[in-house]
Protein backbone atom coordinates (compact mmCIF):
# COMPACT_ATOMS: atom_id res chain seq x y z
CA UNK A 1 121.69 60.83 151.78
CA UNK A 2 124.51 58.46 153.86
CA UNK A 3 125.05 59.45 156.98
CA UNK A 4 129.03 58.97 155.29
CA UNK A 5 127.92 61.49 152.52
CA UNK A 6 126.98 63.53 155.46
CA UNK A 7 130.56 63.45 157.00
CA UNK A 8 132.68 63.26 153.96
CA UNK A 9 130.68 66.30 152.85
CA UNK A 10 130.94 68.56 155.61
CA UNK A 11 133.94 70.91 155.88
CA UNK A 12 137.49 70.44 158.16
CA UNK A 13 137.10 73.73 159.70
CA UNK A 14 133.38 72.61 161.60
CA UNK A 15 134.92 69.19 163.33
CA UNK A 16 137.44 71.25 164.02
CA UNK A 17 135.64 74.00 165.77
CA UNK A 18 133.67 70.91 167.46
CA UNK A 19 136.89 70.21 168.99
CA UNK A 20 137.75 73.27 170.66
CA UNK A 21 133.77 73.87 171.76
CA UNK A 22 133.55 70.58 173.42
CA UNK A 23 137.07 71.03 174.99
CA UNK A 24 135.46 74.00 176.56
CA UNK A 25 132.09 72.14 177.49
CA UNK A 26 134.52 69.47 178.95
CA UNK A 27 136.15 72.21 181.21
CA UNK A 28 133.18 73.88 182.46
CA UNK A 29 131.88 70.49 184.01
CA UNK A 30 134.70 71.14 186.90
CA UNK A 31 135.27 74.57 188.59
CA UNK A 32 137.89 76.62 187.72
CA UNK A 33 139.66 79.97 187.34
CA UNK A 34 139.96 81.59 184.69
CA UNK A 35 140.47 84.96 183.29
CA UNK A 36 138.19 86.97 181.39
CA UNK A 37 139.83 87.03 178.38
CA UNK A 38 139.88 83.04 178.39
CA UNK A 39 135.84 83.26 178.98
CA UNK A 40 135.27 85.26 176.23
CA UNK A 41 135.68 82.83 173.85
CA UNK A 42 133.12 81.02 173.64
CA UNK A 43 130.93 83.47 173.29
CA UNK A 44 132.85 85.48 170.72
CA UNK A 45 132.83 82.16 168.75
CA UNK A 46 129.29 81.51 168.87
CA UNK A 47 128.89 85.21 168.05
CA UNK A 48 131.06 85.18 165.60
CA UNK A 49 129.81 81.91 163.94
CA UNK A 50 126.26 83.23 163.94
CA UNK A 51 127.10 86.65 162.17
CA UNK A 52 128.99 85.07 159.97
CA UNK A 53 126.01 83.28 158.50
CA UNK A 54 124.18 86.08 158.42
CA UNK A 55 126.90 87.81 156.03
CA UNK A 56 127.82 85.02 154.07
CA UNK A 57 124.19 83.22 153.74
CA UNK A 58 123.00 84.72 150.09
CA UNK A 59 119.24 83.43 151.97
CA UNK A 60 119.88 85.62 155.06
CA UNK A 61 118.39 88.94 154.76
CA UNK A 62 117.16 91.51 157.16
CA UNK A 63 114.67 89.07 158.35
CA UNK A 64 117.36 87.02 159.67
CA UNK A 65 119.45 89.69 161.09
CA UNK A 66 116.86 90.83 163.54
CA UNK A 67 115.70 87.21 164.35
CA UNK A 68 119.55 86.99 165.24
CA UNK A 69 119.48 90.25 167.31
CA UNK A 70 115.55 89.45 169.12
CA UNK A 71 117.03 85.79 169.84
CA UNK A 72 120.20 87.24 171.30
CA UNK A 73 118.59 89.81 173.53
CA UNK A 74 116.50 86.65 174.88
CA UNK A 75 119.43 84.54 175.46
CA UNK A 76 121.21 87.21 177.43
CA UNK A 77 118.46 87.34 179.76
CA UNK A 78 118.83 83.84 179.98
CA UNK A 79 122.39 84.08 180.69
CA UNK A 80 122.53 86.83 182.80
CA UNK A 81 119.66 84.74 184.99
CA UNK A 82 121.90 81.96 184.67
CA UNK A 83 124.96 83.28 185.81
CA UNK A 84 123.25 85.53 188.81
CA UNK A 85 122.41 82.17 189.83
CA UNK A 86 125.57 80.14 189.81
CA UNK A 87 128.17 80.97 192.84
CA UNK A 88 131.25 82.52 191.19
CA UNK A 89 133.98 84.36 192.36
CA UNK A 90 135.82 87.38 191.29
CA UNK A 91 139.27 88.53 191.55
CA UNK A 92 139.65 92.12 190.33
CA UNK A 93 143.53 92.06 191.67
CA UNK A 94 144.20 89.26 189.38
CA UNK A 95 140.91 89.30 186.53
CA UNK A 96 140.16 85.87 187.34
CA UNK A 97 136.77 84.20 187.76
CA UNK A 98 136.60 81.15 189.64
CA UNK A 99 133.45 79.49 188.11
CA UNK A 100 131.44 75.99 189.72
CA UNK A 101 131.38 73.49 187.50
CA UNK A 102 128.00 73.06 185.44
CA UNK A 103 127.09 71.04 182.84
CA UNK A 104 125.13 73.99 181.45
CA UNK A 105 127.76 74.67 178.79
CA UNK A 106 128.50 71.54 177.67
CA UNK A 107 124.72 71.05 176.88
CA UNK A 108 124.68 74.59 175.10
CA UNK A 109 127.51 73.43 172.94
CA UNK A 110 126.25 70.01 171.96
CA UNK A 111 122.62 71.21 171.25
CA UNK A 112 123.56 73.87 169.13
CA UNK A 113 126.29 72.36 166.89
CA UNK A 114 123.94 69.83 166.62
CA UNK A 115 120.72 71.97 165.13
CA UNK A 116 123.62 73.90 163.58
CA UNK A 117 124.37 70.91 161.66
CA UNK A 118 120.89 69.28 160.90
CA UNK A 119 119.98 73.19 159.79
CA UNK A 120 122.85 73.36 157.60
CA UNK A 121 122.08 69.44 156.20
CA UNK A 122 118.79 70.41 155.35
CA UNK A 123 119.60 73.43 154.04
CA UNK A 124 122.22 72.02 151.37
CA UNK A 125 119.26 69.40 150.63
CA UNK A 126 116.36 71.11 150.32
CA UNK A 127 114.78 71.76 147.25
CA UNK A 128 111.66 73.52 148.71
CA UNK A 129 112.80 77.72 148.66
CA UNK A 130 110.09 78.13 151.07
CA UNK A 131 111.60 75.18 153.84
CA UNK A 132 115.48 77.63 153.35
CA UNK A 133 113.59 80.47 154.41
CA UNK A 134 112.04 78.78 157.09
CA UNK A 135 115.63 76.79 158.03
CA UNK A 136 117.62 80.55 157.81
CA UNK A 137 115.47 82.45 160.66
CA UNK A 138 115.13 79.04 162.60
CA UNK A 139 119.11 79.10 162.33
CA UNK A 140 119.21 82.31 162.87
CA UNK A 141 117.01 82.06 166.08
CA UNK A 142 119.12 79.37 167.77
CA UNK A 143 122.57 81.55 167.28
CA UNK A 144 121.29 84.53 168.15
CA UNK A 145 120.07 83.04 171.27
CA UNK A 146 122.90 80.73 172.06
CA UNK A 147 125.51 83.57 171.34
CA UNK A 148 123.06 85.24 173.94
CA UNK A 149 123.09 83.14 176.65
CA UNK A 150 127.04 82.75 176.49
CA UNK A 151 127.26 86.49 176.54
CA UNK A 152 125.23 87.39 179.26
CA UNK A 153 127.13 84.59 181.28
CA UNK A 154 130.31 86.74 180.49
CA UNK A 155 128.17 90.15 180.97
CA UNK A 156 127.93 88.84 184.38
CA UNK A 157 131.07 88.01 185.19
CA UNK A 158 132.28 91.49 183.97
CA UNK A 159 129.77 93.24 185.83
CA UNK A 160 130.88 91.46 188.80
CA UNK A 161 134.48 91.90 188.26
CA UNK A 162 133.79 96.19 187.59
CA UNK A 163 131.77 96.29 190.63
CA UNK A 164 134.60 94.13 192.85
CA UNK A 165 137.22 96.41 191.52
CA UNK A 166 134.75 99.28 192.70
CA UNK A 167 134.06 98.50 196.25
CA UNK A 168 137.86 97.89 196.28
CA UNK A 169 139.08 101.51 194.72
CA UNK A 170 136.66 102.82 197.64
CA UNK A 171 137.57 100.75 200.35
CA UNK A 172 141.73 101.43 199.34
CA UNK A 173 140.43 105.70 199.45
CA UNK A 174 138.79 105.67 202.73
């Protein structure tokens, strides 16, 4: 199969989503501020594209669903660990986050859509049933822990921002 085939044959709605992830990827490379909200999506995207499979996939089965939640759990560690790391700053007066830049998410977002798409290439080519099994959990595996890793970034930052608005409720008391 072309590599046009490829194109041609793949749907408006995933160059489309390409667009806004790598808009995102694009801002993360300089610091900002943003507000929670604002850095939830990504990870309610990659969330949401990953359960989505697992719904709509007639291969995905239970199997799936708790490679999903086991490669999750991971990536939030991974998050979390990457976050802790990174010097942000919260703003519980006005639920900002002012975040360094990092080239972290941009990576994230190119490496998955692109096993995303070679997984769901070789998934509407194969003629092996025993390679789709093998392509659902390995799909299934890099959401999970992709969705993971974006939402213990944004665990972080919450935790942060709760802890901020804490220390401030007790400081304002005393």
């Amino acid at each position: 199969m072309s590599i046009a085939t490829i194109i041609q044959g793949t749907p408006i709605w995933v160059w489309v989503l390409l667009v806004i992830l790598l808009s995102r990827g694009f801002k993360a490379l300089n610091s900002g501020t943003a507000t929670l909200s604002r850095l939830a999506i990504v990870p309610v995207i990659f969330a949401g594209w990953g359960i989505l499979h697992l719904i709509t996939d007639p291969l995905s089965g239970w199997s799936s669903v708790i490679v999903w939640i086991v490669g999750a759990l991971v990536g939030i560690s991974g998050g979390v660990f990457i976050a802790s790391r990174s010097r942000f700053i919260v703003d519980p007066v006005s639920h900002t986050v002012m975040t360094p830049g990092s080239v972290v998410p941009l990576v994230l977002i190119v490496a998955t859509f692109a096993a995303k798409f070679w997984l769901g290439v070789e998934m509407a080519t194969a003629t092996d049933v025993a390679a789709l099994g093998t392509y659902v959990l390995i799909g299934a595996a890099v959401s999970g822990i992709v969705a993971g890793v974006f939402g213990g970034r944004f665990l972080t930052y919450c935790r942060a921002m709760n802890a901020r608005r804490f220390i401030k409720t007790c400081s304002q008391s005393a």
